[in-house]
PDB file of N, CA and C in Angstrom:
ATOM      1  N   UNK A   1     126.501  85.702 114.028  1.00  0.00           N
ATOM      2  CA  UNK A   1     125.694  84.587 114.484  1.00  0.00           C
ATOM      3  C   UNK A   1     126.560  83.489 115.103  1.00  0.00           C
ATOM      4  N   UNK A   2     127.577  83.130 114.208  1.00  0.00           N
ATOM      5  CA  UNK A   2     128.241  82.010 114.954  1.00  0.00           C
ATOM      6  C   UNK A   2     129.215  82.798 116.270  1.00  0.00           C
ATOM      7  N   UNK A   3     129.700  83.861 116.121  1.00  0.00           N
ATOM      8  CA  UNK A   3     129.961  84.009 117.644  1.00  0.00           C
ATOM      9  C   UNK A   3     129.266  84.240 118.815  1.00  0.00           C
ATOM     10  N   UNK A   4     127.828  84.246 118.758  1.00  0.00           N
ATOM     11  CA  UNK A   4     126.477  84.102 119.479  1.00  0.00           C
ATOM     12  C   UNK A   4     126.646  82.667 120.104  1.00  0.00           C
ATOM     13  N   UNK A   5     126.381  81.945 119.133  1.00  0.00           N
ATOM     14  CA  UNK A   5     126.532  80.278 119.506  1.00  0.00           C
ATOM     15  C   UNK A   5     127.747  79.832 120.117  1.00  0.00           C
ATOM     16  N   UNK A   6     128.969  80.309 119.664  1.00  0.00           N
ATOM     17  CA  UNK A   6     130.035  80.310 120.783  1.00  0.00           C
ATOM     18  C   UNK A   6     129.927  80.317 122.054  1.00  0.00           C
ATOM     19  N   UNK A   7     129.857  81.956 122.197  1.00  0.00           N
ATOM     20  CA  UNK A   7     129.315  82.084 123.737  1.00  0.00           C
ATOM     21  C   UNK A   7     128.120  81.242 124.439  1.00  0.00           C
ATOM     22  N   UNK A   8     127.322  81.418 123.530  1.00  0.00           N
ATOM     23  CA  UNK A   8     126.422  81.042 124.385  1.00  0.00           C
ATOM     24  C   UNK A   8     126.464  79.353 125.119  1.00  0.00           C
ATOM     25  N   UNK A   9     126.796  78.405 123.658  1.00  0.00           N
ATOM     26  CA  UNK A   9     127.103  77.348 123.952  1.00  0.00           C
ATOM     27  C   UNK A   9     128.288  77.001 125.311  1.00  0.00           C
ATOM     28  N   UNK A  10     129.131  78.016 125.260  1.00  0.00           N
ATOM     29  CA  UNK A  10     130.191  77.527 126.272  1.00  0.00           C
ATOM     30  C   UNK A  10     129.849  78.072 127.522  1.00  0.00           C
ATOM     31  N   UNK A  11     128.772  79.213 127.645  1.00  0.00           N
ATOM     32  CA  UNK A  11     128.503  79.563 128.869  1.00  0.00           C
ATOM     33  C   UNK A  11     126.958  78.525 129.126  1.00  0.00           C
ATOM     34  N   UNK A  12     127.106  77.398 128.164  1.00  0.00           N
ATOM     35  CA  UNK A  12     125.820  76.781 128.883  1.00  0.00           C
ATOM     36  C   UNK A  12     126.475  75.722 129.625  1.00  0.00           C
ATOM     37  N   UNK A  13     127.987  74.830 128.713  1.00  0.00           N
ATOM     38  CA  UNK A  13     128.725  74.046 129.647  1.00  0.00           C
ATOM     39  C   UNK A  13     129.382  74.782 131.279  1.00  0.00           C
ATOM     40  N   UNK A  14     129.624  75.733 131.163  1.00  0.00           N
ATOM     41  CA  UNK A  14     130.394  76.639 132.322  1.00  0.00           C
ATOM     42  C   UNK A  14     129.272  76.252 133.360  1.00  0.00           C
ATOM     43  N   UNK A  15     128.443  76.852 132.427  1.00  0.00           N
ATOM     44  CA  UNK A  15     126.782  77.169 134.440  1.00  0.00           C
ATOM     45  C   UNK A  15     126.978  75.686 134.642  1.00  0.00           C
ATOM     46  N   UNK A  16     126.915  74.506 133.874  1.00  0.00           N
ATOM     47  CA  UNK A  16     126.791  73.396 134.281  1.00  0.00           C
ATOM     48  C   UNK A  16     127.744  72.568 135.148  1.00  0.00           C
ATOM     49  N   UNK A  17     128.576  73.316 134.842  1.00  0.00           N
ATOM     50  CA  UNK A  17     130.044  72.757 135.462  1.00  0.00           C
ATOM     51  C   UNK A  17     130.045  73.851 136.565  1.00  0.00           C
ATOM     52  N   UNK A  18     129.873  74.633 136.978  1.00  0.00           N
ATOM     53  CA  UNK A  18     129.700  75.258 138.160  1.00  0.00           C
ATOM     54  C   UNK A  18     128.001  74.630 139.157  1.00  0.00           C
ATOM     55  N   UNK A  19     127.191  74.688 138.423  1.00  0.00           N
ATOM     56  CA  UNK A  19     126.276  73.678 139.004  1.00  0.00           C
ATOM     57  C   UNK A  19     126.953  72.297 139.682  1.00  0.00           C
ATOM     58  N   UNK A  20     127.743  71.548 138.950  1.00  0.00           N
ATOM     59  CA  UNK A  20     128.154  70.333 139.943  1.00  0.00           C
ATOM     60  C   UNK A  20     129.275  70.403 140.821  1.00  0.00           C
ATOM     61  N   UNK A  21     130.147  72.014 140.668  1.00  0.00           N
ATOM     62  CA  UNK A  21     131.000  71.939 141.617  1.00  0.00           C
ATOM     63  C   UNK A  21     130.197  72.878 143.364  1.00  0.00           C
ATOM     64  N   UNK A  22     128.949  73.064 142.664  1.00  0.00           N
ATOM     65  CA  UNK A  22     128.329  73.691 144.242  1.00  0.00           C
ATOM     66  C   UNK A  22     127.622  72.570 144.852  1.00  0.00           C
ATOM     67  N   UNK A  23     127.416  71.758 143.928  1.00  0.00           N
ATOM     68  CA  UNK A  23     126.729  70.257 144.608  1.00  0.00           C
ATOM     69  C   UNK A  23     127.751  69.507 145.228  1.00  0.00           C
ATOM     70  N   UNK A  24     128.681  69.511 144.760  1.00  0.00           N
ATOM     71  CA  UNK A  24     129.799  68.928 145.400  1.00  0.00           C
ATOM     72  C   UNK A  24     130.211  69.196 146.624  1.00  0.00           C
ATOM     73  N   UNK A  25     130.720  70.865 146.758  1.00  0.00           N
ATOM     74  CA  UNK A  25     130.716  71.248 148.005  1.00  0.00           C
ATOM     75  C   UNK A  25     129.632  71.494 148.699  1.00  0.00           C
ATOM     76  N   UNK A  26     129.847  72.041 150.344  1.00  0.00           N
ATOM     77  CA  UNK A  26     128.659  71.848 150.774  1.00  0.00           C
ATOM     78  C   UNK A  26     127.513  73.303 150.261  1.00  0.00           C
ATOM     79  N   UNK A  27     126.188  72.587 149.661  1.00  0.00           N
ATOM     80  CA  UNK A  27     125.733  73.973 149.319  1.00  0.00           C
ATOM     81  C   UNK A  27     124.805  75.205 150.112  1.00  0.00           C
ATOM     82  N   UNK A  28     124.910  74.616 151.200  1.00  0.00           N
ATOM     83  CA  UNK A  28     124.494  75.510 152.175  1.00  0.00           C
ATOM     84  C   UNK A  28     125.581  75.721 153.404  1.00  0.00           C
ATOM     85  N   UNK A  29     126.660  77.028 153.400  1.00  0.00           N
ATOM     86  CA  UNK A  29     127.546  77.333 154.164  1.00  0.00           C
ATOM     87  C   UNK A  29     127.376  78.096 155.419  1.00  0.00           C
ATOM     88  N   UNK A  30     127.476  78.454 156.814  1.00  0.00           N
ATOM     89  CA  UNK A  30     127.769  79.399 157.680  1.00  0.00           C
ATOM     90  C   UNK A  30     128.704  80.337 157.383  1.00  0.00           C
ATOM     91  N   UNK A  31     129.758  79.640 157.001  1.00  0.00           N
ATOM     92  CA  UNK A  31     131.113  80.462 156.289  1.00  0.00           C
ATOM     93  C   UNK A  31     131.436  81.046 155.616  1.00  0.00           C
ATOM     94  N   UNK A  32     132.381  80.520 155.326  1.00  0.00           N
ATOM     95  CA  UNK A  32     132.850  80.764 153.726  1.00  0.00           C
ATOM     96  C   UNK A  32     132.209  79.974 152.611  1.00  0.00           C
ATOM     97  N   UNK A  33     131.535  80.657 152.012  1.00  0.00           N
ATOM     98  CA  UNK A  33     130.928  79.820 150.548  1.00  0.00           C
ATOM     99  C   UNK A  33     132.230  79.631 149.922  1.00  0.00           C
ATOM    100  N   UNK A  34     132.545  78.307 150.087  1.00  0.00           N
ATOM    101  CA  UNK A  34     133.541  77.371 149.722  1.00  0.00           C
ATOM    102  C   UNK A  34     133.448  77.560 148.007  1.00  0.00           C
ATOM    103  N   UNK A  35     132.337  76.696 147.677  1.00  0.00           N
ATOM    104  CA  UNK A  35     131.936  76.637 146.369  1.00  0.00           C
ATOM    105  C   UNK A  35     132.131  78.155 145.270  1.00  0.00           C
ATOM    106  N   UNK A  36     131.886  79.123 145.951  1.00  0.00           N
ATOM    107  CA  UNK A  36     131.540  80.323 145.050  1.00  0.00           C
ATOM    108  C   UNK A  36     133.356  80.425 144.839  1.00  0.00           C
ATOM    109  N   UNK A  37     134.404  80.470 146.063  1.00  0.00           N
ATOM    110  CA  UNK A  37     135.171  80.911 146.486  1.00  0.00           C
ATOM    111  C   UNK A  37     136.320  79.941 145.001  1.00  0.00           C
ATOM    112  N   UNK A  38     135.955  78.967 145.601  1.00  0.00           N
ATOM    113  CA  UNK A  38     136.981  77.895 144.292  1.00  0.00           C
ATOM    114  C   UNK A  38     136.586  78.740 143.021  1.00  0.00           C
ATOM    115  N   UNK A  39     135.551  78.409 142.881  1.00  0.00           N
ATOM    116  CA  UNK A  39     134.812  78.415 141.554  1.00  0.00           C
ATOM    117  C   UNK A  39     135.411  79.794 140.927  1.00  0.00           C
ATOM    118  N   UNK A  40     135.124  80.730 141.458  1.00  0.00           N
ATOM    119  CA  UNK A  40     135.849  82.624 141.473  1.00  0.00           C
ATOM    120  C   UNK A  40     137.333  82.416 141.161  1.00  0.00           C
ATOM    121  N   UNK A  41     137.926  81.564 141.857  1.00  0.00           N
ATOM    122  CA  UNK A  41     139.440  81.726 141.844  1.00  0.00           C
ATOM    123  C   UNK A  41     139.824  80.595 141.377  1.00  0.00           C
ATOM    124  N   UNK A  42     139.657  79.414 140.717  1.00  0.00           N
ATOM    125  CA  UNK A  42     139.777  78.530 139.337  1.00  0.00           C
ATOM    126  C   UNK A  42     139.270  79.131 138.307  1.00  0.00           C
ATOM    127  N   UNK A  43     138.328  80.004 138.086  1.00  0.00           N
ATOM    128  CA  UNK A  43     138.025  80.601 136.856  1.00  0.00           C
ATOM    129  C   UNK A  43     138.954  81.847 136.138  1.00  0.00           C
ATOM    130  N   UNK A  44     139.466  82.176 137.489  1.00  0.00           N
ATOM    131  CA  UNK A  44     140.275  83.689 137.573  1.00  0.00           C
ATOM    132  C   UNK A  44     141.653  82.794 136.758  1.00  0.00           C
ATOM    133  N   UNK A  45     141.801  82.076 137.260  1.00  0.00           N
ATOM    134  CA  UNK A  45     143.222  81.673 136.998  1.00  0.00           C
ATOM    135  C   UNK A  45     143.028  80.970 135.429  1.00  0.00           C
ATOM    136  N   UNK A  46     142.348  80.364 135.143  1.00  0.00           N
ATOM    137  CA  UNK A  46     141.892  79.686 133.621  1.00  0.00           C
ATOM    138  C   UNK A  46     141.653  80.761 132.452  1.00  0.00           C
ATOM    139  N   UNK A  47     141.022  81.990 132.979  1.00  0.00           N
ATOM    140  CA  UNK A  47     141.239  82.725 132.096  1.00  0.00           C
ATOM    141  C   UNK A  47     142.655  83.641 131.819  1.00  0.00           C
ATOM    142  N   UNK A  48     143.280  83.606 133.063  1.00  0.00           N
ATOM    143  CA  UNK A  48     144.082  84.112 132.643  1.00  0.00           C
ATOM    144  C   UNK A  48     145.295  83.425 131.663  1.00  0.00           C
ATOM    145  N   UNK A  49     145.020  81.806 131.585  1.00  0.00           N
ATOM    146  CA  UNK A  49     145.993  80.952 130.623  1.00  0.00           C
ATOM    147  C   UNK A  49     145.505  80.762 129.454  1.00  0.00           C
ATOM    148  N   UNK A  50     143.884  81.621 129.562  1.00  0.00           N
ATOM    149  CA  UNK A  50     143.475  81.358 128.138  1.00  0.00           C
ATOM    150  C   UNK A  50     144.237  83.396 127.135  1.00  0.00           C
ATOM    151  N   UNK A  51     143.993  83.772 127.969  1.00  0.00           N
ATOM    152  CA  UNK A  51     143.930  85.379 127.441  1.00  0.00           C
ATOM    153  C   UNK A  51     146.020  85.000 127.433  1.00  0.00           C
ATOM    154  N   UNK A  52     146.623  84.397 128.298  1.00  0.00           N
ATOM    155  CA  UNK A  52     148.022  84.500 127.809  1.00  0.00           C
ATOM    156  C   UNK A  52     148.464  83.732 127.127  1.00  0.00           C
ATOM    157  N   UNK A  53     147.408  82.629 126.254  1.00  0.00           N
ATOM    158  CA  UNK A  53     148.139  81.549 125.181  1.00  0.00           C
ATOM    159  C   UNK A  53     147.439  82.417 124.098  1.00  0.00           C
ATOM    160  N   UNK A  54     147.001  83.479 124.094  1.00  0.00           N
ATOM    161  CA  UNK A  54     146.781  84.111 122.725  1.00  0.00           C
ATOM    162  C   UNK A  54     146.143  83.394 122.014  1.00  0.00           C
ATOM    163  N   UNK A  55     144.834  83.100 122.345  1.00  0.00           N
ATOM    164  CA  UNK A  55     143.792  81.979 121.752  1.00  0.00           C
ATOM    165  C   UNK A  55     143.187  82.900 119.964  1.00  0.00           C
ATOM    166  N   UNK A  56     142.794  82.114 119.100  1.00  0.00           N
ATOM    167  CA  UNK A  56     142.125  82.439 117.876  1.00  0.00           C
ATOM    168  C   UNK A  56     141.000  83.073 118.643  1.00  0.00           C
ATOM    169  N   UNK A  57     140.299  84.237 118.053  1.00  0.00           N
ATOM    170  CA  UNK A  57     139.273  84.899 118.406  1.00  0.00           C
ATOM    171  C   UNK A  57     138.089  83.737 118.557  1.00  0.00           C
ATOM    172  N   UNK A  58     137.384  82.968 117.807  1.00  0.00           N
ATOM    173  CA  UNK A  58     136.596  82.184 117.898  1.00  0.00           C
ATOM    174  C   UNK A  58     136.654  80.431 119.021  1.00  0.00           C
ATOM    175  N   UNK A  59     138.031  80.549 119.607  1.00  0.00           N
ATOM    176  CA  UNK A  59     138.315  79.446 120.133  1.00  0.00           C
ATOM    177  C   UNK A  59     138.364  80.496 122.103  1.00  0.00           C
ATOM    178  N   UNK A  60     138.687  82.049 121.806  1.00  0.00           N
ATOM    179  CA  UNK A  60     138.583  82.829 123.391  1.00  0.00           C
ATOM    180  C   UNK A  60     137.040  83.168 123.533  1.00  0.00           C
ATOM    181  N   UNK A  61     135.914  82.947 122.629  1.00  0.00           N
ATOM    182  CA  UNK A  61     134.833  83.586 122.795  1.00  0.00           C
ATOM    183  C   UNK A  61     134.223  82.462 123.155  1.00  0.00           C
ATOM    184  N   UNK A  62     134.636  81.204 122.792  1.00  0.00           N
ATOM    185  CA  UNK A  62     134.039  79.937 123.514  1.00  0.00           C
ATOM    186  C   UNK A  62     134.373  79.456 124.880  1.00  0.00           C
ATOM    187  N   UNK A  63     135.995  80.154 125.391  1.00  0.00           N
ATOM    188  CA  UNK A  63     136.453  79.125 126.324  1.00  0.00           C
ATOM    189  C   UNK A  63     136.336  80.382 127.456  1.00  0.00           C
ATOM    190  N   UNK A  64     136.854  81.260 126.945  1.00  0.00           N
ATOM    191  CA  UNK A  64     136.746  82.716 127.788  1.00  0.00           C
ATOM    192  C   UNK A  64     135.702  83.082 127.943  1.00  0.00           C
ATOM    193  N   UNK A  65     134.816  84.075 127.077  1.00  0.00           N
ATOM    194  CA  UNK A  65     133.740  84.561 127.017  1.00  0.00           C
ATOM    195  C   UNK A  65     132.439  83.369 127.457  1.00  0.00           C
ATOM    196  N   UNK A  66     132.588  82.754 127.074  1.00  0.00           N
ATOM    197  CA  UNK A  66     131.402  81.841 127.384  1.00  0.00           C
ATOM    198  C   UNK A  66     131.285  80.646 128.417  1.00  0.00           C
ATOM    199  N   UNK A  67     132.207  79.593 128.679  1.00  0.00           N
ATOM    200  CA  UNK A  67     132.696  78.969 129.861  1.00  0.00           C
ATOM    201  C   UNK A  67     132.814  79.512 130.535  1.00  0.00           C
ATOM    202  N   UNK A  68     133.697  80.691 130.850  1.00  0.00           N
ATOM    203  CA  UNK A  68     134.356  81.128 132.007  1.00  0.00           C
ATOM    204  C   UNK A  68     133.254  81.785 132.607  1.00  0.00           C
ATOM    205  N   UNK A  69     132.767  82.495 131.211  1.00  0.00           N
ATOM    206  CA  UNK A  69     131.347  83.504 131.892  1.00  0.00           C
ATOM    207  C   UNK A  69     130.469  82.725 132.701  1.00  0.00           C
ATOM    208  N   UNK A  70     130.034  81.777 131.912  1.00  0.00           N
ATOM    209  CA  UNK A  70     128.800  81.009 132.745  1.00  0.00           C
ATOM    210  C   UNK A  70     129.222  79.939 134.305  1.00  0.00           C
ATOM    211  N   UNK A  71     130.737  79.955 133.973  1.00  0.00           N
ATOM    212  CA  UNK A  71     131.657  78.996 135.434  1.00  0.00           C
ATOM    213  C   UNK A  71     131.430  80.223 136.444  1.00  0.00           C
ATOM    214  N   UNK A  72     132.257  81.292 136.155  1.00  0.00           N
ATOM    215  CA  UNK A  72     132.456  82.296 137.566  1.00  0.00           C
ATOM    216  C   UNK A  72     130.554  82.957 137.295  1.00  0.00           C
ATOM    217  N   UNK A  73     130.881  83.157 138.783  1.00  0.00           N
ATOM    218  CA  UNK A  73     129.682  83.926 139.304  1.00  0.00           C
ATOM    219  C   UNK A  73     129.503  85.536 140.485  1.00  0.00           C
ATOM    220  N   UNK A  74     129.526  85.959 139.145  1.00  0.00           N
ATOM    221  CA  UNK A  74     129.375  87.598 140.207  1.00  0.00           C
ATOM    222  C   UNK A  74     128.029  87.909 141.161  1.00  0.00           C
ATOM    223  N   UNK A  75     126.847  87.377 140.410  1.00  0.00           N
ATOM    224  CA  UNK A  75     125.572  87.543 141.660  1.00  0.00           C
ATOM    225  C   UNK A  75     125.794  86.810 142.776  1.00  0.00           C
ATOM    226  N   UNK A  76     126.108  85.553 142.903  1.00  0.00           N
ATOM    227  CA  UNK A  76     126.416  84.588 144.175  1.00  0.00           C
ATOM    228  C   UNK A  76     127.056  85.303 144.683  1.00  0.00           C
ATOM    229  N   UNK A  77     128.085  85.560 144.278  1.00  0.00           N
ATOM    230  CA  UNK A  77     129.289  86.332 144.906  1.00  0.00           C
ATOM    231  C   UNK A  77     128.519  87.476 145.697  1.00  0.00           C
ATOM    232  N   UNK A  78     128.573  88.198 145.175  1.00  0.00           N
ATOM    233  CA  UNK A  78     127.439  89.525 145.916  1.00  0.00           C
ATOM    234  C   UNK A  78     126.682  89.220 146.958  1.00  0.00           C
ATOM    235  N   UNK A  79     125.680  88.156 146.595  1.00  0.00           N
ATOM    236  CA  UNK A  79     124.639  87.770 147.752  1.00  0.00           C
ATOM    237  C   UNK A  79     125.241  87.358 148.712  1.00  0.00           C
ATOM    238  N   UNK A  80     126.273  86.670 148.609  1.00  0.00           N
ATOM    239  CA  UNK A  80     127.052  85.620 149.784  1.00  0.00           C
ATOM    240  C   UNK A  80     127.792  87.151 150.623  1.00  0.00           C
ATOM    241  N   UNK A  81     128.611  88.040 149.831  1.00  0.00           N
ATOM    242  CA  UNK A  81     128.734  89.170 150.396  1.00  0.00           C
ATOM    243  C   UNK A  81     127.634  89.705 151.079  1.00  0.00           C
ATOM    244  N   UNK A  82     126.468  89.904 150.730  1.00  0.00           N
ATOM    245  CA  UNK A  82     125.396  90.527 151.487  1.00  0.00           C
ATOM    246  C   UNK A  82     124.919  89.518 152.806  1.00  0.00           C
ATOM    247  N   UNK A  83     125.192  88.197 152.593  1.00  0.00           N
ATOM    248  CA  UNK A  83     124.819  87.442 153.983  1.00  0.00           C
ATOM    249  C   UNK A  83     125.814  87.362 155.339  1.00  0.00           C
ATOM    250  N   UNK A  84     126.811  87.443 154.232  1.00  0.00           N
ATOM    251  CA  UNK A  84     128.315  87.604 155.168  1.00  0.00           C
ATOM    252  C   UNK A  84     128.759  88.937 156.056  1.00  0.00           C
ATOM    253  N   UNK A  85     128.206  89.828 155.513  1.00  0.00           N
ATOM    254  CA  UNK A  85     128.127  91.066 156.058  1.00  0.00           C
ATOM    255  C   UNK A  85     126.938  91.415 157.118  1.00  0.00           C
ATOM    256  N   UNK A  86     125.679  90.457 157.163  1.00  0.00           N
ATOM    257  CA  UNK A  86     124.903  90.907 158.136  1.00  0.00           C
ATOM    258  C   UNK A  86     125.323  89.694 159.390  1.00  0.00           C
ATOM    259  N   UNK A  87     125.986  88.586 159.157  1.00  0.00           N
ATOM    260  CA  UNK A  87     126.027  87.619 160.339  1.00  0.00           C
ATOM    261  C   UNK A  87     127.628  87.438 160.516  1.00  0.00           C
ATOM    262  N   UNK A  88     128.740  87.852 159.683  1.00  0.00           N
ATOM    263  CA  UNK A  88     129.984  87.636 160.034  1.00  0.00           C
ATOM    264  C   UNK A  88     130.656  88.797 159.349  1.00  0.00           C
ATOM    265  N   UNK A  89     130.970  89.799 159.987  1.00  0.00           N
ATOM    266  CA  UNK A  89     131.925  90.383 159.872  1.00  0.00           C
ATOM    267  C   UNK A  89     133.012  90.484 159.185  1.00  0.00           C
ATOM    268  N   UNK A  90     133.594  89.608 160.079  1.00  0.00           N
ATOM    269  CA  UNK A  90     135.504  89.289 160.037  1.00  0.00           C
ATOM    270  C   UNK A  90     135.492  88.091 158.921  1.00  0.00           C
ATOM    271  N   UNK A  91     134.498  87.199 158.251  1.00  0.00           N
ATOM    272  CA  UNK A  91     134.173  86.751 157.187  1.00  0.00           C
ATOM    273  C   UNK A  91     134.173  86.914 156.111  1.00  0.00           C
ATOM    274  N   UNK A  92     133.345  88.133 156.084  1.00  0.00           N
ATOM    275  CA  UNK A  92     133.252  88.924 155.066  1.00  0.00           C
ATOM    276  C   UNK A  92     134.365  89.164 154.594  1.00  0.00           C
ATOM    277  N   UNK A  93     135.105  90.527 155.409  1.00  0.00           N
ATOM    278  CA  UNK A  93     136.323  91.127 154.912  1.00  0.00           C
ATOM    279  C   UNK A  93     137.235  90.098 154.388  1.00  0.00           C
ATOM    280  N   UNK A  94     137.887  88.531 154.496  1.00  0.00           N
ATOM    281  CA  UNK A  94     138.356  87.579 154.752  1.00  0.00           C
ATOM    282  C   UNK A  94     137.818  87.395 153.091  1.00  0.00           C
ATOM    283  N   UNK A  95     136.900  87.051 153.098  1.00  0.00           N
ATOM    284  CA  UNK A  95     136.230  86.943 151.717  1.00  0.00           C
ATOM    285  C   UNK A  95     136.648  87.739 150.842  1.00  0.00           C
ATOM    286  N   UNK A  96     135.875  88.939 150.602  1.00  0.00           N
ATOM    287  CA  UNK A  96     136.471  90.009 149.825  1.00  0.00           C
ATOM    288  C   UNK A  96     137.836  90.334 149.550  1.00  0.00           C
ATOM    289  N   UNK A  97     138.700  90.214 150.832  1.00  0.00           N
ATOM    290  CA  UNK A  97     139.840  90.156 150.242  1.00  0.00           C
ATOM    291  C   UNK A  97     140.937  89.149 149.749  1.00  0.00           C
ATOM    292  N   UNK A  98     140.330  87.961 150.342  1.00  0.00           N
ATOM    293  CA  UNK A  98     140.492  86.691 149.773  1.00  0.00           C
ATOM    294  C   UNK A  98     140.317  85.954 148.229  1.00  0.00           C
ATOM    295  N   UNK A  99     139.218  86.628 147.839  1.00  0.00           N
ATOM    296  CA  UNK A  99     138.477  86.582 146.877  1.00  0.00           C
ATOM    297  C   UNK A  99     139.457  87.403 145.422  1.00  0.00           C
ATOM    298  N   UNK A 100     139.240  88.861 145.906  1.00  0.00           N
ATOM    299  CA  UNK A 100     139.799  89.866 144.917  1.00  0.00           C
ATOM    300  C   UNK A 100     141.402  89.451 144.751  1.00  0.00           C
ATOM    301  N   UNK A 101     142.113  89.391 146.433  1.00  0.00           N
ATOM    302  CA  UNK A 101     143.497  89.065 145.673  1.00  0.00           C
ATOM    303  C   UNK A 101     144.076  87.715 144.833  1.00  0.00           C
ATOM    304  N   UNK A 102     143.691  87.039 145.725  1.00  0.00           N
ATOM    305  CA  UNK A 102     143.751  85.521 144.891  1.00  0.00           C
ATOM    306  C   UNK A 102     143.320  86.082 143.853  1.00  0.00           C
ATOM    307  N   UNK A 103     142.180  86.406 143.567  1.00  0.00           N
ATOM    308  CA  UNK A 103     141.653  85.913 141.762  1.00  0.00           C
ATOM    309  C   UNK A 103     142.926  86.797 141.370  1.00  0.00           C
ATOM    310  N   UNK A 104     143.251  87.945 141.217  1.00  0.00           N
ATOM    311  CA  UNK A 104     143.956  88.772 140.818  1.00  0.00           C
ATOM    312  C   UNK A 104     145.126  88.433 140.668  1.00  0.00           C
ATOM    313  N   UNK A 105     145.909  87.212 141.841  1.00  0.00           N
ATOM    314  CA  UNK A 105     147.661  86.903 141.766  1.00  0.00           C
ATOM    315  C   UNK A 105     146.849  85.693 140.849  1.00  0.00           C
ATOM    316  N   UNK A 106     145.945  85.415 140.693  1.00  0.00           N
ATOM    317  CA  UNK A 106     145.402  83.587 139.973  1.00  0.00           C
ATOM    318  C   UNK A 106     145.554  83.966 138.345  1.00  0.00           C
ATOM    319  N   UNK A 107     144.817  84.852 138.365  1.00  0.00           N
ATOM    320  CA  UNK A 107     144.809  86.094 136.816  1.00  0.00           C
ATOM    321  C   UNK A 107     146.411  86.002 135.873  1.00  0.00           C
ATOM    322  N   UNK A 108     147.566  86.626 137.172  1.00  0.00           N
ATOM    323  CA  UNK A 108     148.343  86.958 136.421  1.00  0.00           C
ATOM    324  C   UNK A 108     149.389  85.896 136.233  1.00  0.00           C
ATOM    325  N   UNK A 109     149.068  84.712 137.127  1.00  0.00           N
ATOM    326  CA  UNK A 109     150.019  83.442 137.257  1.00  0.00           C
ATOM    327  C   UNK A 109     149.906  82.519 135.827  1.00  0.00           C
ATOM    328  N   UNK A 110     147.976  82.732 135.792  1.00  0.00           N
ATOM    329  CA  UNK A 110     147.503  82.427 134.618  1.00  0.00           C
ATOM    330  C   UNK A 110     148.169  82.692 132.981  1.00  0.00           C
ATOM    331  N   UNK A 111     148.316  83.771 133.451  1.00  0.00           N
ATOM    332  CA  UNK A 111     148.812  84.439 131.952  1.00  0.00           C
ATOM    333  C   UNK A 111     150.205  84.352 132.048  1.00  0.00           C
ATOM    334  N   UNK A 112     150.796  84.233 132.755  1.00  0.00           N
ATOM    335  CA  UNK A 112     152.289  83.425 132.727  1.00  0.00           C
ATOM    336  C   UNK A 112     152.663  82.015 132.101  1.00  0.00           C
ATOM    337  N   UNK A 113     151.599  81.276 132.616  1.00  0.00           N
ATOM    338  CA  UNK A 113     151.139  80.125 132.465  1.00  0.00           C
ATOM    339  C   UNK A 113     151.278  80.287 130.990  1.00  0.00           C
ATOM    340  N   UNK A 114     150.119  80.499 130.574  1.00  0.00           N
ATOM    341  CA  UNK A 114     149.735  80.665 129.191  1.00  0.00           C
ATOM    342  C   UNK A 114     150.395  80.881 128.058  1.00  0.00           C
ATOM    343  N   UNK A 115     151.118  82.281 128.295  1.00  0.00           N
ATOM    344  CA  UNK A 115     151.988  82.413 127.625  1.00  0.00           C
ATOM    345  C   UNK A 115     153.381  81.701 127.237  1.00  0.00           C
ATOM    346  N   UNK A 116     153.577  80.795 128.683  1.00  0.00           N
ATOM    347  CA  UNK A 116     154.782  80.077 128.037  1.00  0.00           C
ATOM    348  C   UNK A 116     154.403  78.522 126.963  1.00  0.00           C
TER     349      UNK A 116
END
């Protein structure tokens, strides 16, 4: 039960805190969805300083599992892929691979991070 409330509680601050960083940027893009793009690759990198400071199980299911969950966003992500792919091309790909490697070098910089 209480690791229910963990998660859940921290993925209710996460959506919220990703809610004001898409208000912030602009939330209707031609481009690059700016917003999804930060948001994907600040989350990528946060978890990875949480998973390399070797957090107490009940302190990674709040900040990891549940923040991070409810901060990053895989459906946006997707859809913005699906809009990007019918009106920009060379966007897209730019995205996707923008997206995957960053988060991925953000991931492991993270856990460098972390660990020291």
């Amino acid at each position: 039960m209480i690791e229910t409330l963990l998660v859940g509680s921290g993925a209710a601050l996460g959506a919220m805190l990703r809610f004001a960083l898409n208000n912030y940027f602009e939330p209707k893009t031609t481009r690059l969805p700016k917003s999804t793009f930060f948001i994907n690759l600040t989350g990528s990198l946060l978890l990875g300083i949480f998973f390399g400071m070797h957090l107490s199980n009940p302190l990674y299911l709040f900040l990891g599992t549940g923040i991070m969950g409810g901060y990053t966003t895989f459906s946006t992500y997707n859809f913005e892929l699906f809009v990007l792919w019918k009106n920009d091309r060379p966007m897209f790909y730019r995205y996707v691979f923008g997206s995957y490697g960053l988060g991925l070098l953000l991931s492991f910089i993270g856990i460098v991070i972390g660990s020291n």
